[in-house]
C-alpha atoms as a PDB file:
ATOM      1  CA  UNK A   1      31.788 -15.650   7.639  1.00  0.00           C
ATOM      2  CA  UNK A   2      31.835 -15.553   3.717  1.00  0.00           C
ATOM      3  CA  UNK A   3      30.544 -11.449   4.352  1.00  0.00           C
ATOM      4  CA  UNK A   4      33.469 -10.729   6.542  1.00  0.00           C
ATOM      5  CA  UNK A   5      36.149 -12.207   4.172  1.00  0.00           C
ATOM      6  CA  UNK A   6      34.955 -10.515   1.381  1.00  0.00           C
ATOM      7  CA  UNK A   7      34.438  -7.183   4.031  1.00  0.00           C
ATOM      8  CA  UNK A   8      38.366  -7.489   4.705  1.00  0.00           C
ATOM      9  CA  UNK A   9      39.234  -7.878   0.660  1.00  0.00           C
ATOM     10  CA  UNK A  10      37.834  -4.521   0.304  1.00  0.00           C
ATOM     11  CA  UNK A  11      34.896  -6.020  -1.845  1.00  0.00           C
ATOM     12  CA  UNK A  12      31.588  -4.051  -1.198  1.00  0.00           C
ATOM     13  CA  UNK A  13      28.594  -5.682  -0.837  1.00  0.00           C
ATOM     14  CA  UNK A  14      26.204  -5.268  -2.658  1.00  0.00           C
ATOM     15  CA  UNK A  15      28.349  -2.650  -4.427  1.00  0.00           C
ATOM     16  CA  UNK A  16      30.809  -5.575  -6.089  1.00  0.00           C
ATOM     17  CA  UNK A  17      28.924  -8.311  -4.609  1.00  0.00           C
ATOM     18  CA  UNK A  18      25.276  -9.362  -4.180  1.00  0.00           C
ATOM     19  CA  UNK A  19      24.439 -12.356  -1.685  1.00  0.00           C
ATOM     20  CA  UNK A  20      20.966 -13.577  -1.500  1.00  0.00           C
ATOM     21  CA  UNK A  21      19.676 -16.381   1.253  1.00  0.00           C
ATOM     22  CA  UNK A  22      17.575 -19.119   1.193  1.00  0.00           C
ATOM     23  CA  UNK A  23      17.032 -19.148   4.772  1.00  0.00           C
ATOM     24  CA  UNK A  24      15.644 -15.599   6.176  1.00  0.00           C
ATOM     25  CA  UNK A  25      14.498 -15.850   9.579  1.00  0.00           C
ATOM     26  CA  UNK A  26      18.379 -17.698  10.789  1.00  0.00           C
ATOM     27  CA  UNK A  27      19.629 -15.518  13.603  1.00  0.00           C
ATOM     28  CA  UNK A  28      22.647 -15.153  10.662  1.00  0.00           C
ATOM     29  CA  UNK A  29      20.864 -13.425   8.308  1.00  0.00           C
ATOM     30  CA  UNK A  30      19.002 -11.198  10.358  1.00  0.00           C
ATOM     31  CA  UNK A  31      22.492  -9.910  12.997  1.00  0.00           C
ATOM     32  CA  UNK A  32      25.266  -9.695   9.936  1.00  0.00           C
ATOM     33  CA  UNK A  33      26.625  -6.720   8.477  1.00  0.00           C
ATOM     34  CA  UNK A  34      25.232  -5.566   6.185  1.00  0.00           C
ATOM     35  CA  UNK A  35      21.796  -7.778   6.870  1.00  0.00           C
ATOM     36  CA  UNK A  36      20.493 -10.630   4.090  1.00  0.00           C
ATOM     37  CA  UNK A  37      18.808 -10.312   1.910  1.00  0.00           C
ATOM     38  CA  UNK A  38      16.840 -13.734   1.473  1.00  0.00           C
ATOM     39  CA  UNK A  39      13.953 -15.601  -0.662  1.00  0.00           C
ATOM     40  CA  UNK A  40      11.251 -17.512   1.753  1.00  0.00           C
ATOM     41  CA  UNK A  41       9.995 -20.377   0.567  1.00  0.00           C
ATOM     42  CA  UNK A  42       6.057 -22.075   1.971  1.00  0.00           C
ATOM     43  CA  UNK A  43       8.084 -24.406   4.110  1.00  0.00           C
ATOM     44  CA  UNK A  44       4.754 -25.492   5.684  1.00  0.00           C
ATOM     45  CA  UNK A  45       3.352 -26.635   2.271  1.00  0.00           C
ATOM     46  CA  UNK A  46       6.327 -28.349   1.406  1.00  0.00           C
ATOM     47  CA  UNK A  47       6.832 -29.952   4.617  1.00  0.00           C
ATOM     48  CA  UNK A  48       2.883 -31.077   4.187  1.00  0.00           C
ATOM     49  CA  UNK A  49       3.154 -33.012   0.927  1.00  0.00           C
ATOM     50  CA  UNK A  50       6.839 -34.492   2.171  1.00  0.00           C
ATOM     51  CA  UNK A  51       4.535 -36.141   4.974  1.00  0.00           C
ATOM     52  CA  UNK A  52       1.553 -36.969   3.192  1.00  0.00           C
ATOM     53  CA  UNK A  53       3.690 -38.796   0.634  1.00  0.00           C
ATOM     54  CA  UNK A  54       5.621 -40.252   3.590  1.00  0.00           C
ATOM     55  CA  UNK A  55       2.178 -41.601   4.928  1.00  0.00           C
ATOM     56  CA  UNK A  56       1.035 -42.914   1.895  1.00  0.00           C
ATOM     57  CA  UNK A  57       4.607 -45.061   1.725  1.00  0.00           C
ATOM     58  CA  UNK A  58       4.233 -46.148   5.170  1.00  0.00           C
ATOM     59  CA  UNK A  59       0.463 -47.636   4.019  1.00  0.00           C
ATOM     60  CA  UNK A  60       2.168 -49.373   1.052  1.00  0.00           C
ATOM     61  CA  UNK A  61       0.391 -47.235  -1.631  1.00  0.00           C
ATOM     62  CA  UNK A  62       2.461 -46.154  -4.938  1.00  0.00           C
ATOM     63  CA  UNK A  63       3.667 -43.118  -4.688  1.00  0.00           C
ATOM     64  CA  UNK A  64       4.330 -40.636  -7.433  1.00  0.00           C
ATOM     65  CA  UNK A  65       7.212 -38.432  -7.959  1.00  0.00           C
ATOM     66  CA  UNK A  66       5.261 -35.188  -7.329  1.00  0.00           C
ATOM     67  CA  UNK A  67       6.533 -31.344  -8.073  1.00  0.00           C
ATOM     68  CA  UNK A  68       5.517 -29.027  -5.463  1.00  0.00           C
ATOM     69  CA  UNK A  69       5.663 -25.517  -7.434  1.00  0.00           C
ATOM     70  CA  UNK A  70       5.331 -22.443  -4.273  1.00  0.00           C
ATOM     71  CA  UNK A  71       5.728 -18.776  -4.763  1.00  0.00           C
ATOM     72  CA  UNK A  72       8.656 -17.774  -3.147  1.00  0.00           C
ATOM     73  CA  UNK A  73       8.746 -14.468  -1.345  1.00  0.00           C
ATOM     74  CA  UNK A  74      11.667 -11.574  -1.315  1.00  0.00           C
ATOM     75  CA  UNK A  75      12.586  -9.901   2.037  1.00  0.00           C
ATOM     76  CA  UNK A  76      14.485  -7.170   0.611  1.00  0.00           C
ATOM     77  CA  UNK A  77      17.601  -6.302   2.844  1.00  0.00           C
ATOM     78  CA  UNK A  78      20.826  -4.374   2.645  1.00  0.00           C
ATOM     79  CA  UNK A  79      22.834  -7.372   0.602  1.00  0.00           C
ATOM     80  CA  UNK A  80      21.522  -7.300  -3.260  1.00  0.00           C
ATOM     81  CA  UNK A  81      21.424  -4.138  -5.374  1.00  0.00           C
ATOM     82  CA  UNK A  82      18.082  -2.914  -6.550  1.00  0.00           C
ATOM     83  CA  UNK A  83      17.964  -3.666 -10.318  1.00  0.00           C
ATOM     84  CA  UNK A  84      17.653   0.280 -10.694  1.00  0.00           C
ATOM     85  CA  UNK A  85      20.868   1.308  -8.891  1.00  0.00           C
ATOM     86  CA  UNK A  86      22.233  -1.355 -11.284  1.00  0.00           C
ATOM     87  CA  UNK A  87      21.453   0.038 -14.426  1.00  0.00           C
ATOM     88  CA  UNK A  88      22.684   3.537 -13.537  1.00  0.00           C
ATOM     89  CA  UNK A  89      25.765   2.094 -12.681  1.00  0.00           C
ATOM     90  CA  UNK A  90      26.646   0.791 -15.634  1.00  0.00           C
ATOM     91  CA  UNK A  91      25.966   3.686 -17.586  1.00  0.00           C
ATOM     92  CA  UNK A  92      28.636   5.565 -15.586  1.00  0.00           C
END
């Protein structure tokens, strides 16, 4: 995996290196070393409008391009620095 190569280069995550998921609840993101860190997204929402616009093309209506705007959430894990631990770093 992309967290074991950069294990064996000696790079530290997050120390050197921050990695941040889209998808949180994979079986990958939850059993690596050190564990994801990921942003959720209301799948269910955009899954509902996806089908709703798919229904409206199946009944030959005119559909609209259409921006679906959801408020991702942060699971905080072990693989992205807190922004504090960041700024006292770079002081040093």
């Amino acid at each position: 995996s992309f967290i074991c190569a950069a294990l064996k280069r000696g790079i530290r995550i997050p120390g050197d290196l921050s990695i941040l998921s889209c998808y949180p609840a994979t079986w990958e993101a939850v059993n690596s070393y050190p564990v994801l860190t990921a942003v959720e997204h209301d799948l269910e929402e955009m899954v509902h409008v996806a089908f709703s616009m798919l229904r409206d093309l199946m009944d030959g209506k005119r559909v609209r391009e259409k921006q679906v705007f959801s408020s991702p959430r942060l699971i905080k894990r072990d693989t992205v620095l807190r922004l504090k631990e960041i700024h006292s770093k770079s002081r040093d």
